[in-house]
N, C-alpha and C. Protein backbone atom coordinates (compact mmCIF):
# COMPACT_ATOMS: atom_id res chain seq x y z
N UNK A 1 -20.69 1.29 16.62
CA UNK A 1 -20.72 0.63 17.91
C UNK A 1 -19.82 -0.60 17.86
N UNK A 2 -18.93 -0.58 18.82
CA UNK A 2 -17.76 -2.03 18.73
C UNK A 2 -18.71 -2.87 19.45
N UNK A 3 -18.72 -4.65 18.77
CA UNK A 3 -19.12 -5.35 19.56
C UNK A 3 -18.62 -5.82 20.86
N UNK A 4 -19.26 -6.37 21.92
CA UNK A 4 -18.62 -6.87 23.38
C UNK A 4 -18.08 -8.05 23.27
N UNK A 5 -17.55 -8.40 22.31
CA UNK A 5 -16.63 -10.03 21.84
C UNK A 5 -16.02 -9.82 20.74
N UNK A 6 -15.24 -10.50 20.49
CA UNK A 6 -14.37 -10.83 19.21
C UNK A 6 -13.93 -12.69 19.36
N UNK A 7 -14.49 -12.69 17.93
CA UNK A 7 -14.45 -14.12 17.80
C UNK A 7 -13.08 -14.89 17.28
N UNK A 8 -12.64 -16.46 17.58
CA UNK A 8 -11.80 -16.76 17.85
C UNK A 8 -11.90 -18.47 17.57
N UNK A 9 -12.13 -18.41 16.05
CA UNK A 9 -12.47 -19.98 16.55
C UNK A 9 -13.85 -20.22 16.79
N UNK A 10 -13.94 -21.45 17.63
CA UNK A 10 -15.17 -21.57 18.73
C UNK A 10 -15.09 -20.73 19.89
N UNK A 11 -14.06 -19.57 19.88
CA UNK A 11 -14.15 -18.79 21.28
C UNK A 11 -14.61 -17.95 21.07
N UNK A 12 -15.42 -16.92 21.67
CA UNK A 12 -15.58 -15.60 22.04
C UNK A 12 -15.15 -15.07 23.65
N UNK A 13 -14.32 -14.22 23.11
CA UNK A 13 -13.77 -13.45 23.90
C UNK A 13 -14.21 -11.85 24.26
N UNK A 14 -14.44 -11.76 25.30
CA UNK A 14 -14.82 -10.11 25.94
C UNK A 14 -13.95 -9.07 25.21
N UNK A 15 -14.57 -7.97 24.68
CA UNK A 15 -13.54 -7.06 23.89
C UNK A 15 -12.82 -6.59 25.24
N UNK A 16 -13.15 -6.23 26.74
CA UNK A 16 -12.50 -5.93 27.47
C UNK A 16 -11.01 -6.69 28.06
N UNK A 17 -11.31 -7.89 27.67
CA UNK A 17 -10.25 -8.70 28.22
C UNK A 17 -8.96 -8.50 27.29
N UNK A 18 -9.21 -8.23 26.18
CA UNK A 18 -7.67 -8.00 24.99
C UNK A 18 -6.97 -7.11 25.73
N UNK A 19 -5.73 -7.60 25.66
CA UNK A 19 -4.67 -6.91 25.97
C UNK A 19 -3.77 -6.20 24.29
N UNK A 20 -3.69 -6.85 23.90
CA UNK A 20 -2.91 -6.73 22.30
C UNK A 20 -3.11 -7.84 21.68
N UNK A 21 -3.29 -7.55 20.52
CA UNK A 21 -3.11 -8.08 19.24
C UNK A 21 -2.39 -8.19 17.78
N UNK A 22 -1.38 -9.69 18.16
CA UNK A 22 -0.37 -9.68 16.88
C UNK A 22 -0.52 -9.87 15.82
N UNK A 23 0.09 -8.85 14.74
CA UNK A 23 -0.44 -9.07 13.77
C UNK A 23 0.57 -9.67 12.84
N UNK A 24 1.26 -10.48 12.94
CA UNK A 24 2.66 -11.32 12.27
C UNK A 24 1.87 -11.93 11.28
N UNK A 25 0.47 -12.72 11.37
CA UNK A 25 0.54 -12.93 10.65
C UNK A 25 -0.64 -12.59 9.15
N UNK A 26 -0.72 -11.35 9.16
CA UNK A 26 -2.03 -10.83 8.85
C UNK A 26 -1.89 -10.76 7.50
N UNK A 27 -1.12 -11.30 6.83
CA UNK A 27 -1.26 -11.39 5.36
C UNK A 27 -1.72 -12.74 4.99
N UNK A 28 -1.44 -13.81 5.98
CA UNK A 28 -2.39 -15.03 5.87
C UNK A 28 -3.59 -15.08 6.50
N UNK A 29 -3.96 -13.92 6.79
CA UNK A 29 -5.51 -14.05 7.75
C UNK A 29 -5.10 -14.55 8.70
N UNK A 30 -4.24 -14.39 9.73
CA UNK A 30 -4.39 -15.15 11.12
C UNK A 30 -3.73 -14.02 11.62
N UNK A 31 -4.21 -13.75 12.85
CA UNK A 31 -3.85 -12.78 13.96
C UNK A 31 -3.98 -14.23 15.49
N UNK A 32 -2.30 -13.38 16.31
CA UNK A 32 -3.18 -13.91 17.78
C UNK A 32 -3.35 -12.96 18.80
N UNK A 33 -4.95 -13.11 19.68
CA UNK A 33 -5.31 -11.97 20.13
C UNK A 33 -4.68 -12.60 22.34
N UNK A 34 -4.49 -12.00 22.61
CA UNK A 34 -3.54 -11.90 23.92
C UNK A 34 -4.35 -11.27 24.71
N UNK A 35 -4.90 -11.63 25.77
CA UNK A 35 -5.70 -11.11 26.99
C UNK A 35 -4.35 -10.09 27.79
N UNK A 36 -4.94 -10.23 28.90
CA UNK A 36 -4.59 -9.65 30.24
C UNK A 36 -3.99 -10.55 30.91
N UNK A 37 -4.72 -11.38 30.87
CA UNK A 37 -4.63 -12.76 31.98
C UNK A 37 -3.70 -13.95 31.13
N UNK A 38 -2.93 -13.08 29.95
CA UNK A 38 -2.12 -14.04 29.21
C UNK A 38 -2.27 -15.30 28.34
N UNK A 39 -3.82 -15.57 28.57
CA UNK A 39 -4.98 -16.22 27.40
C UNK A 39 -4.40 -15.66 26.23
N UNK A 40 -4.20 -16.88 25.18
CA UNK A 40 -3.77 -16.28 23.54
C UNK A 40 -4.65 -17.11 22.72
N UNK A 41 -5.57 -16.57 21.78
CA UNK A 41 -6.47 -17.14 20.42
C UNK A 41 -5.99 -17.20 19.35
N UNK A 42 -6.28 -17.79 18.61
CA UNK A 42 -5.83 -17.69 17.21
C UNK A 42 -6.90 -17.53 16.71
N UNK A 43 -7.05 -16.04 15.64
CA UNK A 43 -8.08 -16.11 14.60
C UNK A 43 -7.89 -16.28 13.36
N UNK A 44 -8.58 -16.80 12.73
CA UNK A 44 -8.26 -17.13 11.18
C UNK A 44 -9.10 -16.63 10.13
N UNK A 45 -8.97 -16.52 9.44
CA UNK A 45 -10.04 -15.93 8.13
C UNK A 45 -10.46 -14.98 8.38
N UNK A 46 -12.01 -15.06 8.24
CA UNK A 46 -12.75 -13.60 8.23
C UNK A 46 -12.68 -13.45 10.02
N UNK A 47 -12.91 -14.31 11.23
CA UNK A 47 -12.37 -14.00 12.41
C UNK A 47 -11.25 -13.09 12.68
N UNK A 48 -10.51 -13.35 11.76
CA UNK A 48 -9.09 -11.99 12.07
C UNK A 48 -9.15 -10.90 11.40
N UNK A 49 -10.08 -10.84 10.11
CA UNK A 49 -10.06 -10.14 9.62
C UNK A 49 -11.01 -9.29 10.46
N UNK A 50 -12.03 -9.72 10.85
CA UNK A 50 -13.36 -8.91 11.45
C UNK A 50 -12.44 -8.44 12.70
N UNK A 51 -11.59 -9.33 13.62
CA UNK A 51 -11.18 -8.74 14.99
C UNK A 51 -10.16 -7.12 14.09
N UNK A 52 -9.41 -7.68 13.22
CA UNK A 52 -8.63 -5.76 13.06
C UNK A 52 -9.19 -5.02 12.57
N UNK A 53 -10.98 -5.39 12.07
CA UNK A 53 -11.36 -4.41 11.17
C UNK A 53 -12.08 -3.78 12.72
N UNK A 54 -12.28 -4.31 13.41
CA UNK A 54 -12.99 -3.75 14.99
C UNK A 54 -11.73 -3.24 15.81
N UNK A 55 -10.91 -3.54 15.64
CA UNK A 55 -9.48 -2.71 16.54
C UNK A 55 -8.77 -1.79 15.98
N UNK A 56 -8.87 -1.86 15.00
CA UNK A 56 -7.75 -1.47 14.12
C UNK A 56 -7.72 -1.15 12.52
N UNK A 57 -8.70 -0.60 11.76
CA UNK A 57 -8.85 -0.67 10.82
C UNK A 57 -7.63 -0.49 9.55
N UNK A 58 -7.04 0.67 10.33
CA UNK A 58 -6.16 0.85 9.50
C UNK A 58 -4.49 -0.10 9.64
N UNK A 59 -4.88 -0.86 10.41
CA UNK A 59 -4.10 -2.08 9.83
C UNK A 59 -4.03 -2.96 8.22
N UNK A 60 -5.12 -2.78 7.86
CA UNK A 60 -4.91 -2.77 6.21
C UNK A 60 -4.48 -1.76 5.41
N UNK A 61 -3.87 -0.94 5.67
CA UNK A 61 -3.65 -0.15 4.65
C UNK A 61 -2.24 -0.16 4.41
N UNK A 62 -1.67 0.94 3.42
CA UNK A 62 -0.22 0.64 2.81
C UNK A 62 -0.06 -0.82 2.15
N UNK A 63 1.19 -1.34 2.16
CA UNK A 63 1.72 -2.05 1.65
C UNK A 63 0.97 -3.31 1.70
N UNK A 64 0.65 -3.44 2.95
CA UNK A 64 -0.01 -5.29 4.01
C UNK A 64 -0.66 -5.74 3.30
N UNK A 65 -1.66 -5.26 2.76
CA UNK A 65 -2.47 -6.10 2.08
C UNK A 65 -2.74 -5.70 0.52
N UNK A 66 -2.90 -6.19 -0.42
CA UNK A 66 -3.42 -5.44 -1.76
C UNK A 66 -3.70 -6.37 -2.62
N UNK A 67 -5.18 -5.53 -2.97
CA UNK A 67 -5.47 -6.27 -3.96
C UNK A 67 -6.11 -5.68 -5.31
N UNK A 68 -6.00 -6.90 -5.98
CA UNK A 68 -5.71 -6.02 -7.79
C UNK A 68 -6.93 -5.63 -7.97
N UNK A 69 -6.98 -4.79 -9.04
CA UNK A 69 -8.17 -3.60 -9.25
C UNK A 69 -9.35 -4.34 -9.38
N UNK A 70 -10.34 -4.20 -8.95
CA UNK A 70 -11.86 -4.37 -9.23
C UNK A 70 -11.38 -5.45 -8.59
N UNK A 71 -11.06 -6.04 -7.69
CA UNK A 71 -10.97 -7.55 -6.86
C UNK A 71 -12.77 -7.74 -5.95
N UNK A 72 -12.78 -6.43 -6.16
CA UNK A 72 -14.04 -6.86 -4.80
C UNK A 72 -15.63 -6.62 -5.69
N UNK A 73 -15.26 -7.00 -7.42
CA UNK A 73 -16.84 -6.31 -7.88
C UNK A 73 -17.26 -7.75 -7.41
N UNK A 74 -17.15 -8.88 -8.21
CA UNK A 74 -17.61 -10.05 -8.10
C UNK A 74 -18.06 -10.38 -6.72
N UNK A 75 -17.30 -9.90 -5.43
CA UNK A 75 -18.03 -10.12 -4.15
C UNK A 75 -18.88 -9.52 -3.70
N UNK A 76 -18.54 -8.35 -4.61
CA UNK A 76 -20.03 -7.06 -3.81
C UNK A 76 -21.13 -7.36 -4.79
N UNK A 77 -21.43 -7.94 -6.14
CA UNK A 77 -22.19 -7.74 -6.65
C UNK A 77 -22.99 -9.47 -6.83
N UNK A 78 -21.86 -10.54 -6.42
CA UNK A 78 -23.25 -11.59 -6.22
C UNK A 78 -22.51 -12.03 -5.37
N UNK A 79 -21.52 -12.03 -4.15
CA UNK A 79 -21.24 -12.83 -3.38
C UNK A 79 -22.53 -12.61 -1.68
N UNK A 80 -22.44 -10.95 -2.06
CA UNK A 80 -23.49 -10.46 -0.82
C UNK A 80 -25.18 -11.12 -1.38
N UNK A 81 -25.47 -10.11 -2.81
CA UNK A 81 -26.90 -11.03 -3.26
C UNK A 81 -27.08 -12.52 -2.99
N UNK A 82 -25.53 -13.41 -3.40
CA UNK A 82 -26.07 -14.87 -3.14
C UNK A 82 -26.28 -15.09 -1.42
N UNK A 83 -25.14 -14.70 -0.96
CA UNK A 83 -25.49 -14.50 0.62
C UNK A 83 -26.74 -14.74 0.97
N UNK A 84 -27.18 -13.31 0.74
CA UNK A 84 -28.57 -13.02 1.14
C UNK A 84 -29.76 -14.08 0.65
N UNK A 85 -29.74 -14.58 -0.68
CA UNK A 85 -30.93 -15.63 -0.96
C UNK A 85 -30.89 -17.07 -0.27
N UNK A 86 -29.13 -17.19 0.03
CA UNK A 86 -29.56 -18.79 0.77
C UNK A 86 -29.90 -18.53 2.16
N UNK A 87 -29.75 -17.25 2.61
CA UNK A 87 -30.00 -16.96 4.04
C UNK A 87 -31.34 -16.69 3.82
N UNK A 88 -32.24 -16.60 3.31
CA UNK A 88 -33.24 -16.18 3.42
C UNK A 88 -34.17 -17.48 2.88
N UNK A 89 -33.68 -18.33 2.54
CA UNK A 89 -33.79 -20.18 2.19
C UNK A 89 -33.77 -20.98 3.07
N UNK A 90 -33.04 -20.34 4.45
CA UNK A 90 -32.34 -21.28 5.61
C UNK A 90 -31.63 -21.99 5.05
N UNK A 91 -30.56 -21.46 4.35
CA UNK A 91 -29.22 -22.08 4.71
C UNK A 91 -28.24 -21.47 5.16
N UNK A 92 -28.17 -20.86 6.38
CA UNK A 92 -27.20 -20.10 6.63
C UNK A 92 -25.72 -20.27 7.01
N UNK A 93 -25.70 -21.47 7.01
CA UNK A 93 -24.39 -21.59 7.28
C UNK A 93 -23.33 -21.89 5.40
N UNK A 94 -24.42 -22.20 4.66
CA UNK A 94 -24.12 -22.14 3.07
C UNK A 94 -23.78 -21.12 2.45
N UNK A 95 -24.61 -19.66 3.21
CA UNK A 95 -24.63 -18.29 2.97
C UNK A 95 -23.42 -17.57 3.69
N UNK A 96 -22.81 -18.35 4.69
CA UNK A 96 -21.90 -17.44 4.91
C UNK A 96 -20.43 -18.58 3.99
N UNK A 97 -20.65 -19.61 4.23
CA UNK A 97 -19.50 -19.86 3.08
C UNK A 97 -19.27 -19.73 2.09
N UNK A 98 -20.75 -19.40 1.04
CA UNK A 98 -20.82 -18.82 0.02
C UNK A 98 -19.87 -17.33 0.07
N UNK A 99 -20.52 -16.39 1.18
CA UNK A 99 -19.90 -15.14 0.82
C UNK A 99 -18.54 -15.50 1.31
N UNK A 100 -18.17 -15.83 2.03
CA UNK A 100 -16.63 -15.97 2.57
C UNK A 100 -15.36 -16.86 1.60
N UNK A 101 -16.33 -17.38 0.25
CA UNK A 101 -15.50 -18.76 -1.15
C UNK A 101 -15.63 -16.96 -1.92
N UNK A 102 -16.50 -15.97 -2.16
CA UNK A 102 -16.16 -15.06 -3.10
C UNK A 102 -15.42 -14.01 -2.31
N UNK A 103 -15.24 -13.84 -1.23
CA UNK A 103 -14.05 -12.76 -0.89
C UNK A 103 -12.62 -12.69 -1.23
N UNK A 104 -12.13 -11.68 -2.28
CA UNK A 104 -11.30 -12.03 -2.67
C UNK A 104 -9.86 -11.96 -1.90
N UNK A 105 -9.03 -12.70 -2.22
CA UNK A 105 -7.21 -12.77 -1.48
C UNK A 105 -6.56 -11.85 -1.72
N UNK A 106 -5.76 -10.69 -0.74
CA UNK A 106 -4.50 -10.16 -1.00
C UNK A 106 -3.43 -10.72 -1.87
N UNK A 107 -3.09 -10.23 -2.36
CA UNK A 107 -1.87 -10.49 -3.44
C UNK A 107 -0.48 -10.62 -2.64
């Protein structure tokens, strides 16, 4: 199920309102997403990453992005567990910077 927004910053934007989305600069994590009505966002980090993984998935693939072998054990195996214990501590805004400091960088 696609969500009815894509985030932007402090914006959320209607998935209906996108017109296109550039991806110039998607090897630094930033995309800008372009309405209808000629409105342009800038997303950054996991925001851009989450808007092409909801538009466009296979915008990561081939060449664009890569990363070196086993890049993602350390995030899947305590970046989500730590996640989950400070969120469940109330600290959630600790829990998502936690998981978002172990996601690892394209090369």
């Amino acid at each position: 199920m696609r969500p009815i927004v894509l985030k932007a910053g402090d914006s959320l934007i209607p998935f209906i309102r996108v017109k296109e989305v550039r991806l110039d600069g998607l090897e630094e994590h930033v995309v800008t997403i372009i309405c209808h009505d000629g409105d342009q966002y800038r997303a950054e980090g996991t925001d851009a990453i989450d808007a092409i993984m909801v538009l466009k998935p296979s915008a990561f693939e081939g060449r664009r992005l890569r990363w070196p072998r086993n890049a993602w054990v350390f995030h899947n195996l305590v970046g989500h567990p730590g996640m989950q214990l400070l969120a469940w501590a109330g600290l959630k805004r600790a829990a998502v910077a936690f998981h978002d400091w172990t996601t690892p960088r394209p090369r």
